[in-house]
N, C-alpha and C. Protein backbone atom coordinates (compact mmCIF):
# COMPACT_ATOMS: atom_id res chain seq x y z
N UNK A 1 -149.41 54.17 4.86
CA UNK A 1 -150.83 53.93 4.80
C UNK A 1 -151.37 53.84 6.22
N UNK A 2 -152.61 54.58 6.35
CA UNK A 2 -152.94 54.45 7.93
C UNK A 2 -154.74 53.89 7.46
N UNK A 3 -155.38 53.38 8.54
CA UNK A 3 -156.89 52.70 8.22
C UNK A 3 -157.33 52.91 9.92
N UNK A 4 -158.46 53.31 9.75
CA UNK A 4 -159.35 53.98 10.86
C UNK A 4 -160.71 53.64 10.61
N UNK A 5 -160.75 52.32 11.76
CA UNK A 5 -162.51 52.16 12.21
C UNK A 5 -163.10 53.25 12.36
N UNK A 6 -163.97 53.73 11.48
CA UNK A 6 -164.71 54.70 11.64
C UNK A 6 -165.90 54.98 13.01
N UNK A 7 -165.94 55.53 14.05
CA UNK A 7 -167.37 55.76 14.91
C UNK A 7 -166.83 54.41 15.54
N UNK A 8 -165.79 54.31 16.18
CA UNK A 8 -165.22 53.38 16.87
C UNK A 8 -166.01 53.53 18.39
N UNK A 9 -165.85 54.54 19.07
CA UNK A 9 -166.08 54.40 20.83
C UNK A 9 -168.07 54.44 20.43
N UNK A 10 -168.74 55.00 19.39
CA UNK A 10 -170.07 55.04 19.13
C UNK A 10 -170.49 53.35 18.85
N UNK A 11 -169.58 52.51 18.09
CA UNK A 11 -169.47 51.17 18.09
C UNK A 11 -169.94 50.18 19.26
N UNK A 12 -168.50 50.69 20.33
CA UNK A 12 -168.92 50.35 21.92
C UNK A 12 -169.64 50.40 22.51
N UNK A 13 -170.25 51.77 22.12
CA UNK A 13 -171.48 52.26 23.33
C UNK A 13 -172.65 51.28 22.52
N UNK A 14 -172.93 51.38 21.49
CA UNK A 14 -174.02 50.25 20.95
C UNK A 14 -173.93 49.23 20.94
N UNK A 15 -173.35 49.07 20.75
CA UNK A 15 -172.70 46.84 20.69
C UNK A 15 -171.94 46.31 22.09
N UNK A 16 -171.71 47.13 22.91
CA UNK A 16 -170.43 46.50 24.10
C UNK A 16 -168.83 46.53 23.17
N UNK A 17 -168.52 46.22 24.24
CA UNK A 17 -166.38 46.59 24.31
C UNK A 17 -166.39 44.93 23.58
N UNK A 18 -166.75 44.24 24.18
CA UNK A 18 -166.10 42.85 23.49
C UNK A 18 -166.84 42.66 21.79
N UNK A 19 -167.99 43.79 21.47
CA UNK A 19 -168.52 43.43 20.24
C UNK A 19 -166.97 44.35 19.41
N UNK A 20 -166.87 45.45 20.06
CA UNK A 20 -165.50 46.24 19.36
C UNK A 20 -164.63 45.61 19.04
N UNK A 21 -164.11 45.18 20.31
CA UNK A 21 -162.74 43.77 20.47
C UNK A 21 -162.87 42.94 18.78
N UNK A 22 -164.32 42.33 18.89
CA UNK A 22 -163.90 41.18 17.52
C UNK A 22 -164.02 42.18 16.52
N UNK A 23 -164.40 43.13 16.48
CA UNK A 23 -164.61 43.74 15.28
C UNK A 23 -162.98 44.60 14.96
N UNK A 24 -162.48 44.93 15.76
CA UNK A 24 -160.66 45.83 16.08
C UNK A 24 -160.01 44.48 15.18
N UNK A 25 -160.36 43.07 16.29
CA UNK A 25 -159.23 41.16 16.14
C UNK A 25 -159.50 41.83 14.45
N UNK A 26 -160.84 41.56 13.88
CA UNK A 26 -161.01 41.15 12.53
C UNK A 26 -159.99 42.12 11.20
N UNK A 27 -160.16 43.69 11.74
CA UNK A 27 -159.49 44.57 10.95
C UNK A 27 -158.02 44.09 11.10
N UNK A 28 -157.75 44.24 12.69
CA UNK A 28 -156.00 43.50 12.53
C UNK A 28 -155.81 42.04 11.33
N UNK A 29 -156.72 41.17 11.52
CA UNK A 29 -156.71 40.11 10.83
C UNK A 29 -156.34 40.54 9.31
N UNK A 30 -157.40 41.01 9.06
CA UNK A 30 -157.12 41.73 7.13
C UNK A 30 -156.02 42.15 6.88
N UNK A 31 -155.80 43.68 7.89
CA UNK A 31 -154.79 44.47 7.12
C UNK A 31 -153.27 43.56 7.98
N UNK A 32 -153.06 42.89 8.60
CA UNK A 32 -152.16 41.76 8.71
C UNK A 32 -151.71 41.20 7.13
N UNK A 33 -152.83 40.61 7.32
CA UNK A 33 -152.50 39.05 5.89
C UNK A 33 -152.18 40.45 4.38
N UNK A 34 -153.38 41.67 4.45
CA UNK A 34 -152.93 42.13 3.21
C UNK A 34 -151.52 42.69 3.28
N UNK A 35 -151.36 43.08 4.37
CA UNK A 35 -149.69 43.77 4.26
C UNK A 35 -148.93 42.92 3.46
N UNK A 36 -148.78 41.55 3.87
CA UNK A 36 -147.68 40.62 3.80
C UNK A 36 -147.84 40.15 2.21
N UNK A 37 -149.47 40.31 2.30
CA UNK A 37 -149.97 40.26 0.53
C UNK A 37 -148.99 40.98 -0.52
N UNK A 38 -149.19 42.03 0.11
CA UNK A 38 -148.69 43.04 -1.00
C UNK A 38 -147.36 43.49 -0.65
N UNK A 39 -146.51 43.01 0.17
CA UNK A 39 -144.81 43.27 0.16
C UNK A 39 -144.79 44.31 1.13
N UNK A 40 -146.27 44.77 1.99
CA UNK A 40 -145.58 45.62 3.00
C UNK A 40 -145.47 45.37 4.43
N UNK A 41 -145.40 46.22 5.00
CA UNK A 41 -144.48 45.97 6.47
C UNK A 41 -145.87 46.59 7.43
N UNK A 42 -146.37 46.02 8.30
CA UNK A 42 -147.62 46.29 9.61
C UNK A 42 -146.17 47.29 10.65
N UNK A 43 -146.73 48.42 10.26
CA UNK A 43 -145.58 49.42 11.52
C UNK A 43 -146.40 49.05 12.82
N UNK A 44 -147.48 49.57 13.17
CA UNK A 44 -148.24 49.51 14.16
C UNK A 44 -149.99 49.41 14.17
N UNK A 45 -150.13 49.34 15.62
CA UNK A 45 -151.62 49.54 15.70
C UNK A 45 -152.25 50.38 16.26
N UNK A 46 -152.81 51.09 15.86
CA UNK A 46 -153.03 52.60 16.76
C UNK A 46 -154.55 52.48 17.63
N UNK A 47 -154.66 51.70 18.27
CA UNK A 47 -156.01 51.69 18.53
C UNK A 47 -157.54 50.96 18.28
N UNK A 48 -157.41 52.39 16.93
CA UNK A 48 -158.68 51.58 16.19
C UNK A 48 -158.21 51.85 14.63
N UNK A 49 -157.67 51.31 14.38
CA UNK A 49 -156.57 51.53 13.08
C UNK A 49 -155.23 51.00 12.77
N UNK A 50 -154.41 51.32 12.19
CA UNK A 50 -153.11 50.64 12.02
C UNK A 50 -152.13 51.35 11.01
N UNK A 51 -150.88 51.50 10.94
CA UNK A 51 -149.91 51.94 10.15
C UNK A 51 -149.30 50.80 9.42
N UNK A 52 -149.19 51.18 7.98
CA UNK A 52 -148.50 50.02 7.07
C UNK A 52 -147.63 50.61 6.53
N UNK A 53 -146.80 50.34 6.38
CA UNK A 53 -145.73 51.03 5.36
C UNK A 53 -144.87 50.01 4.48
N UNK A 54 -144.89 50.34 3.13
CA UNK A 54 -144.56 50.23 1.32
C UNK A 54 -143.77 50.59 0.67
N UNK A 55 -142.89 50.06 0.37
CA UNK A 55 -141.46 50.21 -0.73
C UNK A 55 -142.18 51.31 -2.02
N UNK A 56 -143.04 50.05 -2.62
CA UNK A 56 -143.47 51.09 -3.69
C UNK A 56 -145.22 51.10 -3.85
N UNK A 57 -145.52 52.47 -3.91
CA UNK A 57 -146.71 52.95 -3.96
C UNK A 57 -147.67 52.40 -4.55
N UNK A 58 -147.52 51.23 -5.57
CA UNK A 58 -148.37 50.57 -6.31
C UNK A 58 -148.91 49.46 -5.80
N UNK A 59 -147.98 49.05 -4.41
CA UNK A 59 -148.58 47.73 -3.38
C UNK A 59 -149.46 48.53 -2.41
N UNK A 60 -148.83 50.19 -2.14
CA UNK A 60 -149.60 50.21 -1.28
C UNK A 60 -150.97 50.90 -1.59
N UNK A 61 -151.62 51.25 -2.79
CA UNK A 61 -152.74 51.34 -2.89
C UNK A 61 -153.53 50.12 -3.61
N UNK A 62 -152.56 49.04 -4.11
CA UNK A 62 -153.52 47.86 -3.89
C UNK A 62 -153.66 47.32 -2.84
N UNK A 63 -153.09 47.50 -2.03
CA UNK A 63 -153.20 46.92 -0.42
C UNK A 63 -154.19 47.76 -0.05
N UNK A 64 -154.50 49.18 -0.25
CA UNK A 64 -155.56 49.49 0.35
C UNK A 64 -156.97 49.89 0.09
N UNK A 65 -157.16 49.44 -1.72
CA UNK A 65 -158.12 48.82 -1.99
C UNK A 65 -158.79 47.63 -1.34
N UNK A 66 -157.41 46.32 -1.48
CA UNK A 66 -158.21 45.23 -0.84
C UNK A 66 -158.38 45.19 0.26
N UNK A 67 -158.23 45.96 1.44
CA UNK A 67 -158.70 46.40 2.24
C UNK A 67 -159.74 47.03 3.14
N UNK A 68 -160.11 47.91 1.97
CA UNK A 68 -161.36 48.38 1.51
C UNK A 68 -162.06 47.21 1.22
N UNK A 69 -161.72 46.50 0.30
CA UNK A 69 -163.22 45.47 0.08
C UNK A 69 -163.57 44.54 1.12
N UNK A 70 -162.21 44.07 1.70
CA UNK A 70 -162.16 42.87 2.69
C UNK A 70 -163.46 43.73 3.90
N UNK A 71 -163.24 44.57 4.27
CA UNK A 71 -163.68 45.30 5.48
C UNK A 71 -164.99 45.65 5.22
N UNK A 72 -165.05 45.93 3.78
CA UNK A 72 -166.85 46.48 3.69
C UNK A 72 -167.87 45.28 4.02
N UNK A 73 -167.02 44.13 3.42
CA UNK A 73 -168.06 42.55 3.43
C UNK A 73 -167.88 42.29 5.06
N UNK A 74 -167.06 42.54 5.56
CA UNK A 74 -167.62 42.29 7.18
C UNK A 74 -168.98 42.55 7.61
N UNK A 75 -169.35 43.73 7.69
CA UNK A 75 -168.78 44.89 7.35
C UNK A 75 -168.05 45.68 8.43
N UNK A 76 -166.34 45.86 8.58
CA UNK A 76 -166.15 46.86 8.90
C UNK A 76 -165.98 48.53 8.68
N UNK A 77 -166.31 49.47 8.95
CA UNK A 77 -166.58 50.45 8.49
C UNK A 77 -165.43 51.39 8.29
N UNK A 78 -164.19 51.52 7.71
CA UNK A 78 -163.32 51.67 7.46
C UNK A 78 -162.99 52.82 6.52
N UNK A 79 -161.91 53.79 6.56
CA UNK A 79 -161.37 54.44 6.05
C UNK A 79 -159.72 54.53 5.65
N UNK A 80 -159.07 54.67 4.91
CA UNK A 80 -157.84 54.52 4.71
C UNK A 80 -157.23 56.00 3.83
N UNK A 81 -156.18 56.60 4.71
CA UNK A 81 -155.31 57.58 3.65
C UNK A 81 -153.84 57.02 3.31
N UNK A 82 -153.78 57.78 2.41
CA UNK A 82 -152.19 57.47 1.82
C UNK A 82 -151.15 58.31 1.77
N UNK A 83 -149.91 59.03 1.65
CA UNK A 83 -148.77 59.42 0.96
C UNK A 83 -147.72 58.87 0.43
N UNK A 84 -147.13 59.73 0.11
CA UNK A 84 -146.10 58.76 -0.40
C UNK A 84 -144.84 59.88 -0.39
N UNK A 85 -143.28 58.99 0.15
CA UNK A 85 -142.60 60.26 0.48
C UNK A 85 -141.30 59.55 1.27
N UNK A 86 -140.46 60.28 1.73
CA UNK A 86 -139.44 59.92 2.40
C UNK A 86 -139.71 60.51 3.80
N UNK A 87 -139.65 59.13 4.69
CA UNK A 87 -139.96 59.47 6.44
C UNK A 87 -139.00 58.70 7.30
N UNK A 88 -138.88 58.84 8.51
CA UNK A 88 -137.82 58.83 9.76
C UNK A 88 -138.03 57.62 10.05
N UNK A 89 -137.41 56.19 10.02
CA UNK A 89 -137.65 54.99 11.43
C UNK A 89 -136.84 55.69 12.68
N UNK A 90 -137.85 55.68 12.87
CA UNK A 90 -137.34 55.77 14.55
C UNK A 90 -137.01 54.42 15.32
N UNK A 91 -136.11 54.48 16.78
CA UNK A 91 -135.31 53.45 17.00
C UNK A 91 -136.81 51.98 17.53
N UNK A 92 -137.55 52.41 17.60
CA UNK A 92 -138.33 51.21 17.78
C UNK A 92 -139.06 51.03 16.89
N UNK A 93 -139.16 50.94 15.76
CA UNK A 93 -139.66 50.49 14.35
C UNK A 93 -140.49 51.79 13.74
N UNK A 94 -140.75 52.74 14.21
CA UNK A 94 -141.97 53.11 14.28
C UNK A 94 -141.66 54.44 13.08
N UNK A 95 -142.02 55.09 12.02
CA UNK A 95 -141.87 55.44 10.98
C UNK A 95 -142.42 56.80 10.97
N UNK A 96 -141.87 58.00 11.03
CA UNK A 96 -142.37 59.68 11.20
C UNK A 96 -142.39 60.41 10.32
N UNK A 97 -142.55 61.48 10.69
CA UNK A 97 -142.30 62.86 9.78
C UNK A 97 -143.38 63.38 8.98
N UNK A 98 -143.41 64.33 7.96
CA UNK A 98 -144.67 65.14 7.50
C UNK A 98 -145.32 63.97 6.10
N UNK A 99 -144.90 62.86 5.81
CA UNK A 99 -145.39 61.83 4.97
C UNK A 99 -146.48 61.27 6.03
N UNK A 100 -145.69 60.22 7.00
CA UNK A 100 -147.02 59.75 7.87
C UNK A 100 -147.98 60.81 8.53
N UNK A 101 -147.50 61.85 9.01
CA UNK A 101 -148.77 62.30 9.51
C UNK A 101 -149.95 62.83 8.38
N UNK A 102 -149.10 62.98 7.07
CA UNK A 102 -150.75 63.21 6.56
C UNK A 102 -151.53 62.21 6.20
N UNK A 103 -150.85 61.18 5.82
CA UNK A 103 -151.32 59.99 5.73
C UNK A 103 -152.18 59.55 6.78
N UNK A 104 -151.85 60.14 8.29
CA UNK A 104 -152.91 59.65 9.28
C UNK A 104 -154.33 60.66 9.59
N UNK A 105 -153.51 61.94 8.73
CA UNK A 105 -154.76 62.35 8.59
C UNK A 105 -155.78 62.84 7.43
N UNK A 106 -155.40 62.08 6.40
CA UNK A 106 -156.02 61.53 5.78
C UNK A 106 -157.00 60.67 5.79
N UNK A 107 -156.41 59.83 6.25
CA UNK A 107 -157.21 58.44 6.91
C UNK A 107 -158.76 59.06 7.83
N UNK A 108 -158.10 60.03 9.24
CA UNK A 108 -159.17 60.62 9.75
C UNK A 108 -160.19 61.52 9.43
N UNK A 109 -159.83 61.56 8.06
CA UNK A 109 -160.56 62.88 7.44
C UNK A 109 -161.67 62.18 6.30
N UNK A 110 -161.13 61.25 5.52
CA UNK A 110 -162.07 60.06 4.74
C UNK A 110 -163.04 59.52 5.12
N UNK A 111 -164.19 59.38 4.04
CA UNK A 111 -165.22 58.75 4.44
C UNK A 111 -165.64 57.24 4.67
N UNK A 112 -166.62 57.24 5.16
CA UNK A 112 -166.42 55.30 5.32
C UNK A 112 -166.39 55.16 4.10
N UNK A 113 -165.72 53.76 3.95
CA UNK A 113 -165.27 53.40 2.56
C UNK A 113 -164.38 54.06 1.46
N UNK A 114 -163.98 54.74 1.84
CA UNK A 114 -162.74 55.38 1.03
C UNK A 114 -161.25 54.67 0.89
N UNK A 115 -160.67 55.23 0.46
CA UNK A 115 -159.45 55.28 -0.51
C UNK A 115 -158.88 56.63 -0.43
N UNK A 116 -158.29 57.47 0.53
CA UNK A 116 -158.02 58.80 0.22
C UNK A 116 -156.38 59.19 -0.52
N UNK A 117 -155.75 59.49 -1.29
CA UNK A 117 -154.50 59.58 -1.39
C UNK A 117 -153.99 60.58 -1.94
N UNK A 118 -152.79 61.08 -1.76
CA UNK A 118 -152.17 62.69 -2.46
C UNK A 118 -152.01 62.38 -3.78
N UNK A 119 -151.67 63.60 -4.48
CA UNK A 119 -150.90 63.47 -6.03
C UNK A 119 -149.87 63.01 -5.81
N UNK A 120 -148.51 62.73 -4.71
CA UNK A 120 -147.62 61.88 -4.99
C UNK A 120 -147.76 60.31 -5.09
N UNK A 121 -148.79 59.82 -4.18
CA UNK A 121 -149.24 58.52 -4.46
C UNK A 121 -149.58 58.08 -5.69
N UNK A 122 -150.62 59.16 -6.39
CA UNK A 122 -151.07 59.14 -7.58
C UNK A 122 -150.43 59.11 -8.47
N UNK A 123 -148.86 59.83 -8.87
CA UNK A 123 -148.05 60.34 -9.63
C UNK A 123 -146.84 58.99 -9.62
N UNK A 124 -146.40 58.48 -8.09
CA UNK A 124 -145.70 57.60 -7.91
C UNK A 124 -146.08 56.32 -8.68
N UNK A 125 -147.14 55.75 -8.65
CA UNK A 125 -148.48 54.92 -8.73
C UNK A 125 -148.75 54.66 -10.62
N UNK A 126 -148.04 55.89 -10.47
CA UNK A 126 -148.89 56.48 -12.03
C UNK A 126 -150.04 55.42 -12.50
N UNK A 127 -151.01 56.10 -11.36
CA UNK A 127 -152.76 55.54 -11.62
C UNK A 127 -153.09 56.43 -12.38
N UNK A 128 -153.71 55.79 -13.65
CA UNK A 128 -154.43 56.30 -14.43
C UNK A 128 -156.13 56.52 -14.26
N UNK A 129 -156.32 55.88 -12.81
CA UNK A 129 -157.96 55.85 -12.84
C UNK A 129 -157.98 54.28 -12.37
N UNK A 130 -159.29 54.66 -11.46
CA UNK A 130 -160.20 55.44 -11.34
C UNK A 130 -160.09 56.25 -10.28
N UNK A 131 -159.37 57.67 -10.21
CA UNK A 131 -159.41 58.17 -9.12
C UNK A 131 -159.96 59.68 -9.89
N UNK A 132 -160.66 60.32 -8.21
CA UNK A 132 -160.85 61.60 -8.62
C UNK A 132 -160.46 62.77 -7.54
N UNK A 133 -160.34 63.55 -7.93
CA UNK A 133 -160.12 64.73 -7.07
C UNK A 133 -161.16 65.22 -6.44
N UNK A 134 -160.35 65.17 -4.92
CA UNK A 134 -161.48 65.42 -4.18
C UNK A 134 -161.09 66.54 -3.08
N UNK A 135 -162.23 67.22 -2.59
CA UNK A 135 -161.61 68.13 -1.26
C UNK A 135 -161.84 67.56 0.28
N UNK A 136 -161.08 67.99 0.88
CA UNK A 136 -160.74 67.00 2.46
C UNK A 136 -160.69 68.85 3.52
N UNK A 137 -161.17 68.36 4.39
CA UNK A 137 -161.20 69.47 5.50
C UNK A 137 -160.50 69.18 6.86
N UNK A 138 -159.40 69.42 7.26
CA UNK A 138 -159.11 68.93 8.23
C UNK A 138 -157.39 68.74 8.17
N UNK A 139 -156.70 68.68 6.92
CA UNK A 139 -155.54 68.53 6.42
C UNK A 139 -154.82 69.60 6.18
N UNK A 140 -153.94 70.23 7.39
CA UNK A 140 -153.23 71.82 7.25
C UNK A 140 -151.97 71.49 7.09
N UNK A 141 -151.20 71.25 6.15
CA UNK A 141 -150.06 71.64 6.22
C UNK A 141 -149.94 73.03 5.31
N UNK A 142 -148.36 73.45 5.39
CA UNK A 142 -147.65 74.40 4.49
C UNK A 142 -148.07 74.29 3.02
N UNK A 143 -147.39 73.33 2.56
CA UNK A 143 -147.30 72.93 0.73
C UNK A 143 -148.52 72.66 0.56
N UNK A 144 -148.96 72.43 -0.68
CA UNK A 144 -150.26 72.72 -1.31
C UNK A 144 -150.22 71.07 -1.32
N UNK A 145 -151.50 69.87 -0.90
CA UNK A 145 -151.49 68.36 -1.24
C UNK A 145 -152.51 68.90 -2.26
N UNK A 146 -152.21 67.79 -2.90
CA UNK A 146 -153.66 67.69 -3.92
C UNK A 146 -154.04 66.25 -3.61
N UNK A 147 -155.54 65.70 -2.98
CA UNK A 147 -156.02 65.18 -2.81
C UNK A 147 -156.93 64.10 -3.09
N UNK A 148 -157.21 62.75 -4.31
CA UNK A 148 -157.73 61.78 -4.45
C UNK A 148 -158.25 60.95 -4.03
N UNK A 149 -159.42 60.92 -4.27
CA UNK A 149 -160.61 59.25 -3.85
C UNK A 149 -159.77 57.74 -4.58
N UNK A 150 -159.04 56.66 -4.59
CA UNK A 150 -159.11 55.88 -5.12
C UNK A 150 -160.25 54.97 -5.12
N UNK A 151 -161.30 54.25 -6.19
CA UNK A 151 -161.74 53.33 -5.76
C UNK A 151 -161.45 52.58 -5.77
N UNK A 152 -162.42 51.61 -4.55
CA UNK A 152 -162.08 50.55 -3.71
C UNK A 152 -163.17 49.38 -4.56
């Protein structure tokens, strides 16, 4: 799972660096406490965003629902993608391969307030709804993803 302050450096330039700062503290704050909520693991922080990673797919799209809600009532302006899949730890914690990166770009490709996730999330998950199929621009791999809104 990856989550991306949306219009992050546009943030700065309107509000100042230290209005960013509490607004970056607050997202770490959430998706912190929800990780641990929902049984998963905070890989990293990318900035203006963060990597989570989930045993099983059903924590991690309730984790990134409540995520979604926690962040809208800030309001931080937030986006989150998903996959789901078998990927690399690498020797300093840090988790690779063609699962996370679509997952991160996913994330960059979603709209504020989204929920974006593949049919394996969906299929893993076996969510019955409320999700819908949606199209994403920006997501090239090889294999065909098929692409979902979860709501948040």
């Amino acid at each position: 799972m990856f989550s991306d302050v949306v219009d992050s450096t546009s943030y700065a330039e309107a509000n100042g660096d230290f209005s960013l700062v509490r607004l970056l503290d607050e997202h770490d704050r959430i998706i912190r406490r929800v990780a641990v909520e929902a049984g998963g693991q905070f890989v990293k922080g990318t900035g203006d965003g963060a990597m989570l990673a989930f045993v099983d797919p059903c924590d991690a799209v309730e984790a990134a629902v409540a995520v979604q809600r926690e962040s809208l009532a800030v309001p931080i302006p937030l986006r989150v993608g998903l996959d789901h899949g078998p990927v690399i730890e690498s020797r300093d914690g840090d988790y690779r391969g063609l699962v996370a990166n679509i997952a991160a770009r996913l994330s960059s490709v979603a709209g504020v307030g989204q929920v974006v996730a593949t049919d394996r999330v969906i299929r893993a998950a076996r969510l019955s709804g409320p999700t819908r199929p949606c199209a994403v621009r920006g997501v090239r791999v090889r294999q065909r993803v098929r692409v979902y809104t979860v709501a948040a």
